[in-house]
PDB file of N, CA and C in Angstrom:
ATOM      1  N   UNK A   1       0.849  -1.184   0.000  1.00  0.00           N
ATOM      2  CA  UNK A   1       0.000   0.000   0.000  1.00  0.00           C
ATOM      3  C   UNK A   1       0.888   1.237   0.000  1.00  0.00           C
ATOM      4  N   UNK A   2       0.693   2.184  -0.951  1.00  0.00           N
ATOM      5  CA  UNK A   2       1.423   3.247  -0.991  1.00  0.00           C
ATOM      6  C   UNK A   2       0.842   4.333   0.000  1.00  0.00           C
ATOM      7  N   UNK A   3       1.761   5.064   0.269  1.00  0.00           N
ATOM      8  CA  UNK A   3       1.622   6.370   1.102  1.00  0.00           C
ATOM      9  C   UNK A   3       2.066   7.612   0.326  1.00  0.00           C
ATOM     10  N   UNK A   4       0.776   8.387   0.154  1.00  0.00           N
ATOM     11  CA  UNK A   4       1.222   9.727  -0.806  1.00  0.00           C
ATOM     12  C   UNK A   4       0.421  10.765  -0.067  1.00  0.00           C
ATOM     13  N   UNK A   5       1.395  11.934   0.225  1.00  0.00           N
ATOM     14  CA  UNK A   5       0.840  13.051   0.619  1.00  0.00           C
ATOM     15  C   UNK A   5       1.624  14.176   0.089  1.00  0.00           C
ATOM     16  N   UNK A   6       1.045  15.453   0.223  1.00  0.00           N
ATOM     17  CA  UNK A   6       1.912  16.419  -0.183  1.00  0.00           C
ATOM     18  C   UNK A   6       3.213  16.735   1.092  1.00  0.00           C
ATOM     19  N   UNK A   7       3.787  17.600   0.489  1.00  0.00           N
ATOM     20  CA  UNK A   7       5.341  17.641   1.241  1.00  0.00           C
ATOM     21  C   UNK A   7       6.034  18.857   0.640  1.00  0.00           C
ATOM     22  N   UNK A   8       7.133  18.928   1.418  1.00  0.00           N
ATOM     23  CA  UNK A   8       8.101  20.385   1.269  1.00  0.00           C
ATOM     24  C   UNK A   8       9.307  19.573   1.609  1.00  0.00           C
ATOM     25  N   UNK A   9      10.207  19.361   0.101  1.00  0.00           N
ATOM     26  CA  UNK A   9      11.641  19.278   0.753  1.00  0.00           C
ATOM     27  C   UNK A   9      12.235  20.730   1.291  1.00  0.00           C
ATOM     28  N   UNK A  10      13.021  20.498   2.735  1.00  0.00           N
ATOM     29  CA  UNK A  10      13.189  20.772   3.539  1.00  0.00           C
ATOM     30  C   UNK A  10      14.775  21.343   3.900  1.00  0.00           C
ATOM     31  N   UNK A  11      15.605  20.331   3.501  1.00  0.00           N
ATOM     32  CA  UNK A  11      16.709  20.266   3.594  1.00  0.00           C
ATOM     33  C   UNK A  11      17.549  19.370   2.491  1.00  0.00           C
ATOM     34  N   UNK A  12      18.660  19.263   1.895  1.00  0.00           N
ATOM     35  CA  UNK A  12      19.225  18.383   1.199  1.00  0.00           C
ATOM     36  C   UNK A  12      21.209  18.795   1.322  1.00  0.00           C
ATOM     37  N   UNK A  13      21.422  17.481   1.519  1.00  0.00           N
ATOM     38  CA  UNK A  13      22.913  17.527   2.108  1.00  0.00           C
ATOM     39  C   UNK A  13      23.674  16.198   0.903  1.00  0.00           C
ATOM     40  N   UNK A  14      24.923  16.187   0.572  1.00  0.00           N
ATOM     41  CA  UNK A  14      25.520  15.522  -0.493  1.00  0.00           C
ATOM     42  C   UNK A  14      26.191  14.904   1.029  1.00  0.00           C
ATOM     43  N   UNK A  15      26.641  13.227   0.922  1.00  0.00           N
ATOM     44  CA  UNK A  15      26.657  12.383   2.050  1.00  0.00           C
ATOM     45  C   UNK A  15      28.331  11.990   0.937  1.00  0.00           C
ATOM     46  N   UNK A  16      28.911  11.467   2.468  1.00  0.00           N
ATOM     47  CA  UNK A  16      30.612  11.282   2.062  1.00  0.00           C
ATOM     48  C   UNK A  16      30.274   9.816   0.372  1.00  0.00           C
ATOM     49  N   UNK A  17      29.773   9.215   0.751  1.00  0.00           N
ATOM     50  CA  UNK A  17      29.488   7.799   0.242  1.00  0.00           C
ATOM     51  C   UNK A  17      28.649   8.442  -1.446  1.00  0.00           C
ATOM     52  N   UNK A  18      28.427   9.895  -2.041  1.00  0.00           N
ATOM     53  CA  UNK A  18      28.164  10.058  -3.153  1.00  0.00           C
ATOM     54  C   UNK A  18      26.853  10.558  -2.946  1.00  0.00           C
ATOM     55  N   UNK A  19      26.013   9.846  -2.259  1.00  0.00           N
ATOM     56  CA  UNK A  19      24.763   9.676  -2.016  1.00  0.00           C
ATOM     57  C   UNK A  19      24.109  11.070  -1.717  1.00  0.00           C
ATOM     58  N   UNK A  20      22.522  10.692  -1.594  1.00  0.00           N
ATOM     59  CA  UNK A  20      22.551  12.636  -1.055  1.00  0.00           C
ATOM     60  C   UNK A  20      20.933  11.915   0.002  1.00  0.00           C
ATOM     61  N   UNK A  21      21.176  12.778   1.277  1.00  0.00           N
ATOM     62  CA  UNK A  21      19.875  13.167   1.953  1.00  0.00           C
ATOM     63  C   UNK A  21      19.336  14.158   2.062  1.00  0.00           C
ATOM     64  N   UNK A  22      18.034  13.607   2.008  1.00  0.00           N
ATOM     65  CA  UNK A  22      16.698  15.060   2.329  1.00  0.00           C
ATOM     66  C   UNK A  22      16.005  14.550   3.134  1.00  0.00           C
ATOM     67  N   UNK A  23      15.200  15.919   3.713  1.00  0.00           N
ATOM     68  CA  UNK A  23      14.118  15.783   4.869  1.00  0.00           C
ATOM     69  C   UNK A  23      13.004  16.161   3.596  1.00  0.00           C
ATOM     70  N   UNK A  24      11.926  15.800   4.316  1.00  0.00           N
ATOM     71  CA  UNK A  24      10.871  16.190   4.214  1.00  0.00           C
ATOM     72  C   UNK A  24       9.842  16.261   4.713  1.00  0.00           C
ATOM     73  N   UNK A  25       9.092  17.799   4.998  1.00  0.00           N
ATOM     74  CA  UNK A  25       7.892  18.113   5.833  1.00  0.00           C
ATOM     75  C   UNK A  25       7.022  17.680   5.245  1.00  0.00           C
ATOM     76  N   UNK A  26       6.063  17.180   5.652  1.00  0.00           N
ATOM     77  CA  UNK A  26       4.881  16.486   5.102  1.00  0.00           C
ATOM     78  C   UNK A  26       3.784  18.152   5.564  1.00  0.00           C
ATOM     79  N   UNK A  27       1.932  18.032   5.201  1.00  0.00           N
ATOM     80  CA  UNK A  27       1.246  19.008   5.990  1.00  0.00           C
ATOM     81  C   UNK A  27       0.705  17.772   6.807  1.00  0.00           C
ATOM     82  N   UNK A  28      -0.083  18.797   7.559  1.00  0.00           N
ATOM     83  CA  UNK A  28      -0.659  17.570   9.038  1.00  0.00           C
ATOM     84  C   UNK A  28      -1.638  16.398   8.649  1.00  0.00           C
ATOM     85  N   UNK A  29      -1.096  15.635   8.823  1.00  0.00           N
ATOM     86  CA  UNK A  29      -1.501  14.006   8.347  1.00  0.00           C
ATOM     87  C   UNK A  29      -2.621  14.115   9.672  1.00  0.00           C
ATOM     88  N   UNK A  30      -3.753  13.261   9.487  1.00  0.00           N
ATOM     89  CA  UNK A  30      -4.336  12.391   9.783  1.00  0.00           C
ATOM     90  C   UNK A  30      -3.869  11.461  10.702  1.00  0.00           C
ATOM     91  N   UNK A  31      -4.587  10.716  11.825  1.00  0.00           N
ATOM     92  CA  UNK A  31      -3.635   9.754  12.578  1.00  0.00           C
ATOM     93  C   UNK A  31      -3.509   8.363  11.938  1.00  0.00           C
ATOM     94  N   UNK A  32      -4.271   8.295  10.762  1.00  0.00           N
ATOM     95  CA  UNK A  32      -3.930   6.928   9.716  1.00  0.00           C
ATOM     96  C   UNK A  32      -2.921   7.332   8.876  1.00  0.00           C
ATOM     97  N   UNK A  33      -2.754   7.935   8.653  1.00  0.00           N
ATOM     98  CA  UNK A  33      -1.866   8.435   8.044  1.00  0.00           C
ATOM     99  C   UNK A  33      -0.422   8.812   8.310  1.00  0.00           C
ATOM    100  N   UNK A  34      -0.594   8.863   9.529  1.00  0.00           N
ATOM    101  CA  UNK A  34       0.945   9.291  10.627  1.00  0.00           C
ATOM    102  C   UNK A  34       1.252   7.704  10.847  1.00  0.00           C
ATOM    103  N   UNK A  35       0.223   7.053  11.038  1.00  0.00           N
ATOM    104  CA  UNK A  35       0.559   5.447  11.597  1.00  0.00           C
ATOM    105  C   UNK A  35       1.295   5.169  10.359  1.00  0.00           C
ATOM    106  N   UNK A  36       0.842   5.145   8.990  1.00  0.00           N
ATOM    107  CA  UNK A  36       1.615   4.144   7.708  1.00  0.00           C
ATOM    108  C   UNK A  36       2.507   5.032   7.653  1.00  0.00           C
ATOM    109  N   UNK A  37       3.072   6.183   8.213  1.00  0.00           N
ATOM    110  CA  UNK A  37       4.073   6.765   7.475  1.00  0.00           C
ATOM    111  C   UNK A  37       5.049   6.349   8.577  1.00  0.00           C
ATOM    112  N   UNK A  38       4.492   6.239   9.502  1.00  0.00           N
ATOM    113  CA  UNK A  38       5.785   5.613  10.665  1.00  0.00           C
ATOM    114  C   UNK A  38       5.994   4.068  10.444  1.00  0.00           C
ATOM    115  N   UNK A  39       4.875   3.156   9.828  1.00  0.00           N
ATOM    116  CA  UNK A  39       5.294   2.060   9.254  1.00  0.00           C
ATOM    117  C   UNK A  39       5.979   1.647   8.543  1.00  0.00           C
ATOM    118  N   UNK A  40       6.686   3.143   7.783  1.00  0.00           N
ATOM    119  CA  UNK A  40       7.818   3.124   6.436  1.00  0.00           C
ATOM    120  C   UNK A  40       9.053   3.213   7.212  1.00  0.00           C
ATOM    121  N   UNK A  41       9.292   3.572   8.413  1.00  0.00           N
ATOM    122  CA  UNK A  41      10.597   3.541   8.667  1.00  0.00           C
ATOM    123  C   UNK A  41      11.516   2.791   8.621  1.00  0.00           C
ATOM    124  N   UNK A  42      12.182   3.165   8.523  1.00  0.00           N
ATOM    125  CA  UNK A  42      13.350   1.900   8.253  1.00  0.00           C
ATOM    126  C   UNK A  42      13.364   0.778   7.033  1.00  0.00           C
ATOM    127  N   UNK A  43      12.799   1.535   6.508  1.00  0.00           N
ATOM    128  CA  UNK A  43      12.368   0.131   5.581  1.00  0.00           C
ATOM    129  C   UNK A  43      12.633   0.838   4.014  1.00  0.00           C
ATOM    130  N   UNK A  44      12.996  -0.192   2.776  1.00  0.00           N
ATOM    131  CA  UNK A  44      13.666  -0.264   1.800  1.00  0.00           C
ATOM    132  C   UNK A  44      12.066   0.845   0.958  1.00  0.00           C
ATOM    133  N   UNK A  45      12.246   1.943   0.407  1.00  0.00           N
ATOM    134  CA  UNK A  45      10.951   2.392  -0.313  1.00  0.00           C
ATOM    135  C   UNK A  45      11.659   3.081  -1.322  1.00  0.00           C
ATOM    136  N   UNK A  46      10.708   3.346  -2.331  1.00  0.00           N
ATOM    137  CA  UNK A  46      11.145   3.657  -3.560  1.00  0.00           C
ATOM    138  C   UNK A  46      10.465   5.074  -3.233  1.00  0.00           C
ATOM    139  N   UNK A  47      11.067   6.384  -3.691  1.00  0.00           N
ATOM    140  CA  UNK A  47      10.978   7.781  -3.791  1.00  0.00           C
ATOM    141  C   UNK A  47      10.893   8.413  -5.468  1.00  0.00           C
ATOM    142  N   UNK A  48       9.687   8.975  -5.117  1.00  0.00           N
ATOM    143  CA  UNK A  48       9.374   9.411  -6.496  1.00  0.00           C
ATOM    144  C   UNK A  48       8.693  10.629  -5.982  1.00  0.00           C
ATOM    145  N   UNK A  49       9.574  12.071  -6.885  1.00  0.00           N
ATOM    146  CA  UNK A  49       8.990  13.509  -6.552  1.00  0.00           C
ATOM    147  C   UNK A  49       8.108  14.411  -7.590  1.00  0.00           C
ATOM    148  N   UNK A  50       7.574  14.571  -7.612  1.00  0.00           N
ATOM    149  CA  UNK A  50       6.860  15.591  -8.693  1.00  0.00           C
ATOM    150  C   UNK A  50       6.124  17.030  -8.291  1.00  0.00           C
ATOM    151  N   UNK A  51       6.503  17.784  -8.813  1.00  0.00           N
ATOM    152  CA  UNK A  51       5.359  18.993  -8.563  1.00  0.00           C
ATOM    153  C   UNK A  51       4.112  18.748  -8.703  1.00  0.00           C
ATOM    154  N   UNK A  52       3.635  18.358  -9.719  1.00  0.00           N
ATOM    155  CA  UNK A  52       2.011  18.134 -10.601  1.00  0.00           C
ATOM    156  C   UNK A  52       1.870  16.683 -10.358  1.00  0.00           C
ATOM    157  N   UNK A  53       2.135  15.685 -10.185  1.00  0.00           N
ATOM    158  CA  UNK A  53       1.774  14.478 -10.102  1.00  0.00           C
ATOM    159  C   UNK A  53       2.145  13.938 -10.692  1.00  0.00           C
ATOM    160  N   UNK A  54       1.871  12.297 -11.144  1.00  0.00           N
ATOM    161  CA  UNK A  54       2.319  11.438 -12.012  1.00  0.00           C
ATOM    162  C   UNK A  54       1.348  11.413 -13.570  1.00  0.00           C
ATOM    163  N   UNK A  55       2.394  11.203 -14.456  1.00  0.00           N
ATOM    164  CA  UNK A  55       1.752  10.860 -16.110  1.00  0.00           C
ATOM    165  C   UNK A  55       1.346   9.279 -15.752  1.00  0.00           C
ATOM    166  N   UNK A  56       0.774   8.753 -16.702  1.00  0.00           N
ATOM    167  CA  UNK A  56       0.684   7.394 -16.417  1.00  0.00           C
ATOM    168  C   UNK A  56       2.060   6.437 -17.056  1.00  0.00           C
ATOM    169  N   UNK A  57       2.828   7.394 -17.558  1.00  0.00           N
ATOM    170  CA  UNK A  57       4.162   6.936 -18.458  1.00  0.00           C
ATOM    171  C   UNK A  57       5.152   6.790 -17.160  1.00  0.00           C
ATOM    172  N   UNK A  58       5.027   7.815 -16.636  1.00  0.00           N
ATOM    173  CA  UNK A  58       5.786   7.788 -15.162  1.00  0.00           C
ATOM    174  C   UNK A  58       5.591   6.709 -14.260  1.00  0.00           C
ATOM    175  N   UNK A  59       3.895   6.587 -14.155  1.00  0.00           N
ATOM    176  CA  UNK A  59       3.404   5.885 -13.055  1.00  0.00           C
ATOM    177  C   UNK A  59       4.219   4.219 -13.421  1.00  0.00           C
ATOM    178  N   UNK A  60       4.154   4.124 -14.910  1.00  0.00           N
ATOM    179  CA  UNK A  60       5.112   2.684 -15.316  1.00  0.00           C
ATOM    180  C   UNK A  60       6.479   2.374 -15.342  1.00  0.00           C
ATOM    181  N   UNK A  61       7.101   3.743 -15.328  1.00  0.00           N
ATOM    182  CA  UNK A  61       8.415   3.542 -14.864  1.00  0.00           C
ATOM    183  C   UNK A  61       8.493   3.460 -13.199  1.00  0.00           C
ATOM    184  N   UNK A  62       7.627   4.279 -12.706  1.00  0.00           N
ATOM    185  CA  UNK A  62       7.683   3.610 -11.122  1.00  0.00           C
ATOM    186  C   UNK A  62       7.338   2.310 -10.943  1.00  0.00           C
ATOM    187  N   UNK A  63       6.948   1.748 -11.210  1.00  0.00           N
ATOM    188  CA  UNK A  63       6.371   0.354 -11.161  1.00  0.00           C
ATOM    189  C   UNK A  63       7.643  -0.638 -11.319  1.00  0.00           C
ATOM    190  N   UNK A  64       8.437  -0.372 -12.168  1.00  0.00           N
ATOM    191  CA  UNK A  64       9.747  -0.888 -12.682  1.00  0.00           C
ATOM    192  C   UNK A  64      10.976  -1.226 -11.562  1.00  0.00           C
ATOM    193  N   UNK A  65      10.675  -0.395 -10.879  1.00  0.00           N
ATOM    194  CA  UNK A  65      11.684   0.260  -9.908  1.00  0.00           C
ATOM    195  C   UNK A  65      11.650  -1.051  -8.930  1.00  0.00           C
ATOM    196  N   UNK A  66      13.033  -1.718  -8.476  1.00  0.00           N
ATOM    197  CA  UNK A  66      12.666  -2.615  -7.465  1.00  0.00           C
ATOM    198  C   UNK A  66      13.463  -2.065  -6.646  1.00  0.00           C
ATOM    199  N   UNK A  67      12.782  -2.420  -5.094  1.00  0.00           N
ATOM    200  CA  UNK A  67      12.784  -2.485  -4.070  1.00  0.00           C
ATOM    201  C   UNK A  67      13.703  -2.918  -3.410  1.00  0.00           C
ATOM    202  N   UNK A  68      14.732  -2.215  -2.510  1.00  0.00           N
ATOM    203  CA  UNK A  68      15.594  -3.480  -1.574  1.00  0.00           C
ATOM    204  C   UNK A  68      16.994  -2.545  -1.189  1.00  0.00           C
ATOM    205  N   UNK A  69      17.344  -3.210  -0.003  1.00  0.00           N
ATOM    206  CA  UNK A  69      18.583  -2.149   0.289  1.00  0.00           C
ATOM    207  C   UNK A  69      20.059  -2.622  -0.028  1.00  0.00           C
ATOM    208  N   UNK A  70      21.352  -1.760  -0.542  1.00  0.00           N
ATOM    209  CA  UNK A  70      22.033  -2.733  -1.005  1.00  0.00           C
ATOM    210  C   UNK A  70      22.327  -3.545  -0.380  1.00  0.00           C
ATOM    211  N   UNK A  71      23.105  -4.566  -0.740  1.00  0.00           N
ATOM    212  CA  UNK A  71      24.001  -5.823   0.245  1.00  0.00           C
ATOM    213  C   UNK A  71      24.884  -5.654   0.351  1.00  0.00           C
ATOM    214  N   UNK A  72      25.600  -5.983   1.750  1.00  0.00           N
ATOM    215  CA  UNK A  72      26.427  -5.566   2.041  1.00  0.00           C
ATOM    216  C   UNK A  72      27.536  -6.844   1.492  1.00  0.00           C
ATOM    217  N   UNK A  73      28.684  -6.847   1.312  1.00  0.00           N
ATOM    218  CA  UNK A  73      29.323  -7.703   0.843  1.00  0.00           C
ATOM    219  C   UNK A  73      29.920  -8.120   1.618  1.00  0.00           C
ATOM    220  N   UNK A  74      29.902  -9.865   1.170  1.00  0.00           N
ATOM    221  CA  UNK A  74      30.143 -10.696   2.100  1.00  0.00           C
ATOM    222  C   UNK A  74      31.461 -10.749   2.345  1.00  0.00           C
ATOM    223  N   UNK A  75      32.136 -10.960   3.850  1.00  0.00           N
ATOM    224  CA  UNK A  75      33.208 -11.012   4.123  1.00  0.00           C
ATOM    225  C   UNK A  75      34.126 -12.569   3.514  1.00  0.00           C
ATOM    226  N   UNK A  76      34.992 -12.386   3.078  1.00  0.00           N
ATOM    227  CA  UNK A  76      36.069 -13.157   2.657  1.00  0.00           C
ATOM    228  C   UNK A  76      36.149 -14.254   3.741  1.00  0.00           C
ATOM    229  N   UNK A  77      36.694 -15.702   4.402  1.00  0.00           N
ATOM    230  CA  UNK A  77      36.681 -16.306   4.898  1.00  0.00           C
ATOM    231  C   UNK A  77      37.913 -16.344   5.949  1.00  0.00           C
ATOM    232  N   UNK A  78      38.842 -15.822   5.371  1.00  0.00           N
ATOM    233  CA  UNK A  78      39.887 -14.891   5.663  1.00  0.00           C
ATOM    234  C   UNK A  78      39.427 -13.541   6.886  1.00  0.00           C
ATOM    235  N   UNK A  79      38.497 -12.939   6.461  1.00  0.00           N
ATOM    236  CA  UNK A  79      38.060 -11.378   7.493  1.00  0.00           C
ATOM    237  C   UNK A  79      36.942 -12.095   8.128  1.00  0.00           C
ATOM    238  N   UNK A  80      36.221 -13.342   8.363  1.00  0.00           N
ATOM    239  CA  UNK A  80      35.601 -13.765   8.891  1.00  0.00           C
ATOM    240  C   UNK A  80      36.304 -14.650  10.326  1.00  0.00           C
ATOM    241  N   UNK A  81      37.841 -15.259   9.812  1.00  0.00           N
ATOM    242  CA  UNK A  81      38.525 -16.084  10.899  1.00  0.00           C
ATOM    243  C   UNK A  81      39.421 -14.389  11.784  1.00  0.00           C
ATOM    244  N   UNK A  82      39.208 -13.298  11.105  1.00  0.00           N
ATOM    245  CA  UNK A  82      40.140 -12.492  11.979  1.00  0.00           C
ATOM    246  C   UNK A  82      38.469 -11.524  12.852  1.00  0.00           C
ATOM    247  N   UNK A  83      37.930 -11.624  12.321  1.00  0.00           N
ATOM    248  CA  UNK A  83      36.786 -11.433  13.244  1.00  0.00           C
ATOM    249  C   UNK A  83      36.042 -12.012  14.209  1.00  0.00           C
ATOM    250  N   UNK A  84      36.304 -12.793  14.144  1.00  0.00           N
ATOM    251  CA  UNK A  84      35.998 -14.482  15.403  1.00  0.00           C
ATOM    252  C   UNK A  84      37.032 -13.954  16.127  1.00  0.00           C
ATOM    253  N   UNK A  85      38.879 -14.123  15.714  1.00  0.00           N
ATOM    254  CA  UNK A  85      39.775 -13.831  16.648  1.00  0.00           C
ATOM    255  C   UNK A  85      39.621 -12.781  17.148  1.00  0.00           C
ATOM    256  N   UNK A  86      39.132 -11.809  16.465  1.00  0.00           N
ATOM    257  CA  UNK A  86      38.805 -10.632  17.448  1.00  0.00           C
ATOM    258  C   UNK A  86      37.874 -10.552  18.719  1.00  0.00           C
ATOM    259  N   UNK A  87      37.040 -11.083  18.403  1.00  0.00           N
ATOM    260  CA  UNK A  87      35.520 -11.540  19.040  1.00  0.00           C
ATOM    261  C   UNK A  87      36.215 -11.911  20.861  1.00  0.00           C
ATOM    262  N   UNK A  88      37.257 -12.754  20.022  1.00  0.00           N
ATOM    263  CA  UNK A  88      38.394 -14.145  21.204  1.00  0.00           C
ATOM    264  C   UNK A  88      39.179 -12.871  22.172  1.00  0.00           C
ATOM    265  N   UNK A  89      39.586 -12.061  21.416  1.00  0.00           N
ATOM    266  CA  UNK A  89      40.531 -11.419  21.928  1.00  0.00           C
ATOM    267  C   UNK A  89      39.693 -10.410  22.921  1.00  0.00           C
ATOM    268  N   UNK A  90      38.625 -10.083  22.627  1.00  0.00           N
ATOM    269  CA  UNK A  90      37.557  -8.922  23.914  1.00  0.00           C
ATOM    270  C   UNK A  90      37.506  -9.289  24.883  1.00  0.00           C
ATOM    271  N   UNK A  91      37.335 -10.932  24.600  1.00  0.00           N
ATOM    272  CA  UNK A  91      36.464 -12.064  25.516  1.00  0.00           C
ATOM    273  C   UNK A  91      37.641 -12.077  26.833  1.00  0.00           C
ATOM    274  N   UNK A  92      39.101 -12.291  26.268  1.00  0.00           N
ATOM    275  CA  UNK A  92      39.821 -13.030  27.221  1.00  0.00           C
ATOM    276  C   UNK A  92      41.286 -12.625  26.066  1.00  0.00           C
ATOM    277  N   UNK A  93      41.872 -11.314  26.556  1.00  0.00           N
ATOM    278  CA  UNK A  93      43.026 -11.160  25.751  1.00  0.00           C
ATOM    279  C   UNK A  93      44.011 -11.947  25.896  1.00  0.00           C
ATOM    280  N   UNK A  94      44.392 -12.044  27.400  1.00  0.00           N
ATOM    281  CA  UNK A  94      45.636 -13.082  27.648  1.00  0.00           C
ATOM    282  C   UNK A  94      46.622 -12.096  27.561  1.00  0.00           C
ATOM    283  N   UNK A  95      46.223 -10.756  28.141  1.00  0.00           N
ATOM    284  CA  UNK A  95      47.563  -9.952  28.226  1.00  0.00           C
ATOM    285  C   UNK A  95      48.306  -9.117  27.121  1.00  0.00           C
ATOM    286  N   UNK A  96      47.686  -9.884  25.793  1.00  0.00           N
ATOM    287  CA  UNK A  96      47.979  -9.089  24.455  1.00  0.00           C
ATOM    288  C   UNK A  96      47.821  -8.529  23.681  1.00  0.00           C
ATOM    289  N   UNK A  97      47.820  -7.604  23.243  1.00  0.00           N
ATOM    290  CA  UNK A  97      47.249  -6.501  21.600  1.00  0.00           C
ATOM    291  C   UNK A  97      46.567  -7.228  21.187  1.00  0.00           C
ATOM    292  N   UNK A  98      46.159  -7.020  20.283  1.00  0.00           N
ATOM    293  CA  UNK A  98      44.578  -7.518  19.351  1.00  0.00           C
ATOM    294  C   UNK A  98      46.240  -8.153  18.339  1.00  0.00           C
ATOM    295  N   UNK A  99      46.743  -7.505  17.889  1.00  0.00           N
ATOM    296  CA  UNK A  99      47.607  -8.339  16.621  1.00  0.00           C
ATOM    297  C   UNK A  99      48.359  -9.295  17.456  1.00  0.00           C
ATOM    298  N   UNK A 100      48.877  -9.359  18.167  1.00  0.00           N
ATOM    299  CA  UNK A 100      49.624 -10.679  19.270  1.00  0.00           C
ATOM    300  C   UNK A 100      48.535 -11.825  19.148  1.00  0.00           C
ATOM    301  N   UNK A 101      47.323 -11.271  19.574  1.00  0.00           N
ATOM    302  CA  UNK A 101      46.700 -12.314  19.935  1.00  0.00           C
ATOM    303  C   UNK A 101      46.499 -13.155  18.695  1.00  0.00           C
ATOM    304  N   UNK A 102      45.867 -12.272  17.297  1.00  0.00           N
ATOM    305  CA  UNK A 102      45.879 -12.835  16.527  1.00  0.00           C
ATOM    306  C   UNK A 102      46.738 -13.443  15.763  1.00  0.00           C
ATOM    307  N   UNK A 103      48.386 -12.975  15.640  1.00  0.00           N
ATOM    308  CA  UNK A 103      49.197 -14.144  15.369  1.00  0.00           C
ATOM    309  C   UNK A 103      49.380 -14.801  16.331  1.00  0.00           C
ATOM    310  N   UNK A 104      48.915 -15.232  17.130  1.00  0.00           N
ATOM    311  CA  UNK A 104      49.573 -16.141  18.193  1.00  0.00           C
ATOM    312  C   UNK A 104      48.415 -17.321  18.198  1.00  0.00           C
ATOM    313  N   UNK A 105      47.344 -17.271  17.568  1.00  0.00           N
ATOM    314  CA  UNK A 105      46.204 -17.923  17.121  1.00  0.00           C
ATOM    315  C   UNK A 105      46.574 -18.385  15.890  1.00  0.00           C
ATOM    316  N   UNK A 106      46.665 -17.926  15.125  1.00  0.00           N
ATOM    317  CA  UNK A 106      46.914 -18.060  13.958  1.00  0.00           C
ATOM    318  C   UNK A 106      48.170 -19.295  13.707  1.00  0.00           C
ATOM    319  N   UNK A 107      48.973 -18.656  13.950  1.00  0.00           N
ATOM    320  CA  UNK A 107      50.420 -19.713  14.242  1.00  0.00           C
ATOM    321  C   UNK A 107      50.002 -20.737  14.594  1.00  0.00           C
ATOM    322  N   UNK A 108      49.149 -20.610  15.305  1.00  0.00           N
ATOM    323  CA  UNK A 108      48.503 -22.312  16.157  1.00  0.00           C
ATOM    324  C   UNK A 108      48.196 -22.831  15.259  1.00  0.00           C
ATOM    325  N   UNK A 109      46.967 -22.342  14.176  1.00  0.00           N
ATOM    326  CA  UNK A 109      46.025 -23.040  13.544  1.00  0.00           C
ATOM    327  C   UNK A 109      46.769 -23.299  12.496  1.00  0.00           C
ATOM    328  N   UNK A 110      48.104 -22.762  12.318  1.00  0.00           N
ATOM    329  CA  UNK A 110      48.883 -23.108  10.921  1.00  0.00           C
ATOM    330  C   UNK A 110      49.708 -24.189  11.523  1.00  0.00           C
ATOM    331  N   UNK A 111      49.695 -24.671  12.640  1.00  0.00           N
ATOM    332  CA  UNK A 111      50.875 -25.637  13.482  1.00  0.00           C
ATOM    333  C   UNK A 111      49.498 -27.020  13.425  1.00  0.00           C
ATOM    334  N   UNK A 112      48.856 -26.763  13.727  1.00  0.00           N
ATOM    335  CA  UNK A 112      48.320 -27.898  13.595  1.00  0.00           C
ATOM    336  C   UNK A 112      47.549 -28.561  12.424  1.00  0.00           C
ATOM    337  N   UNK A 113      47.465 -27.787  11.504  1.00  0.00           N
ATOM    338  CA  UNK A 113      46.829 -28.738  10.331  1.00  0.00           C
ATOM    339  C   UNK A 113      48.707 -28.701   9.123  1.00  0.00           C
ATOM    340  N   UNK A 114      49.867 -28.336   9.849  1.00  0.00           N
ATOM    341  CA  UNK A 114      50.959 -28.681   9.355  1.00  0.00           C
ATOM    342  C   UNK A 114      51.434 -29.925   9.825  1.00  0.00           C
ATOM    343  N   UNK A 115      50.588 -30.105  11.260  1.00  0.00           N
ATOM    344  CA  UNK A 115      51.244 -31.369  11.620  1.00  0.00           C
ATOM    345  C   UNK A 115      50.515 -33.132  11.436  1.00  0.00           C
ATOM    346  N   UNK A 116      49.189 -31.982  10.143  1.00  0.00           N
ATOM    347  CA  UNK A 116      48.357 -33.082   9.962  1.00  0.00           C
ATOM    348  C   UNK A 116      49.049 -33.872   8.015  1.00  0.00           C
ATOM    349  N   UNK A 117      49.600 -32.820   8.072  1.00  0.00           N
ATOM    350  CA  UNK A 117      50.741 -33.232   6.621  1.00  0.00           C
ATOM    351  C   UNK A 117      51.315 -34.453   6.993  1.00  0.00           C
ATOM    352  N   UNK A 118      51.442 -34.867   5.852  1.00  0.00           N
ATOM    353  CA  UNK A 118      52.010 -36.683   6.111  1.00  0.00           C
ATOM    354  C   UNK A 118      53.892 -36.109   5.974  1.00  0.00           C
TER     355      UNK A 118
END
């Protein structure tokens, strides 16, 4: 279910990442209306602005538009075993830097599947 009301952009700022944010004032909603618009928070929505409204040529390129926030990319298996060791190292340093700890883990785990070599 879409949520359309009129509005006043407000503010607009260019973000380090390329990207750009705006506010926008809505006029005084309705309390059904305040409810679905607080139901949008946080959540992946497609933004479409017009002065005059939509053509129906428009209304089909909105339609087009999918939905979804990017993904974040998956960590390497590699930045996944130094993030566990990190995890290790909060838990119970053992007296050492975050890099001690992690070569000193590491070394292990390379000592024992070396000593699984024939």
């Amino acid at each position: 279910m879409a949520f359309i009301t009129p509005g006043t952009i407000e503010t607009i700022r260019t973000l380090k990442d390329g990207s750009i944010s705006f506010n926008i004032s809505t006029q005084e909603l309705s309390s059904e209306s305040a409810v679905r618009l607080m139901e949008l928070r946080n959540k992946a929505i497609i933004v479409a602005l017009s002065e005059k409204g939509f053509s129906e040529e428009a209304i089909k390129e909105i339609d087009k538009v999918k939905v979804g926030l990017p993904k974040k990319p998956e960590k390497t298996p590699s930045q996944r075993l130094r993030a566990v060791l990190y995890l290790l190292w909060q838990q119970d340093n053992r007296g050492m830097d975050k890099e001690q700890h992690y070569n000193h883990f590491m070394e292990g785990i390379i000592e024992h599947y070396k000593n699984k070599l024939d």
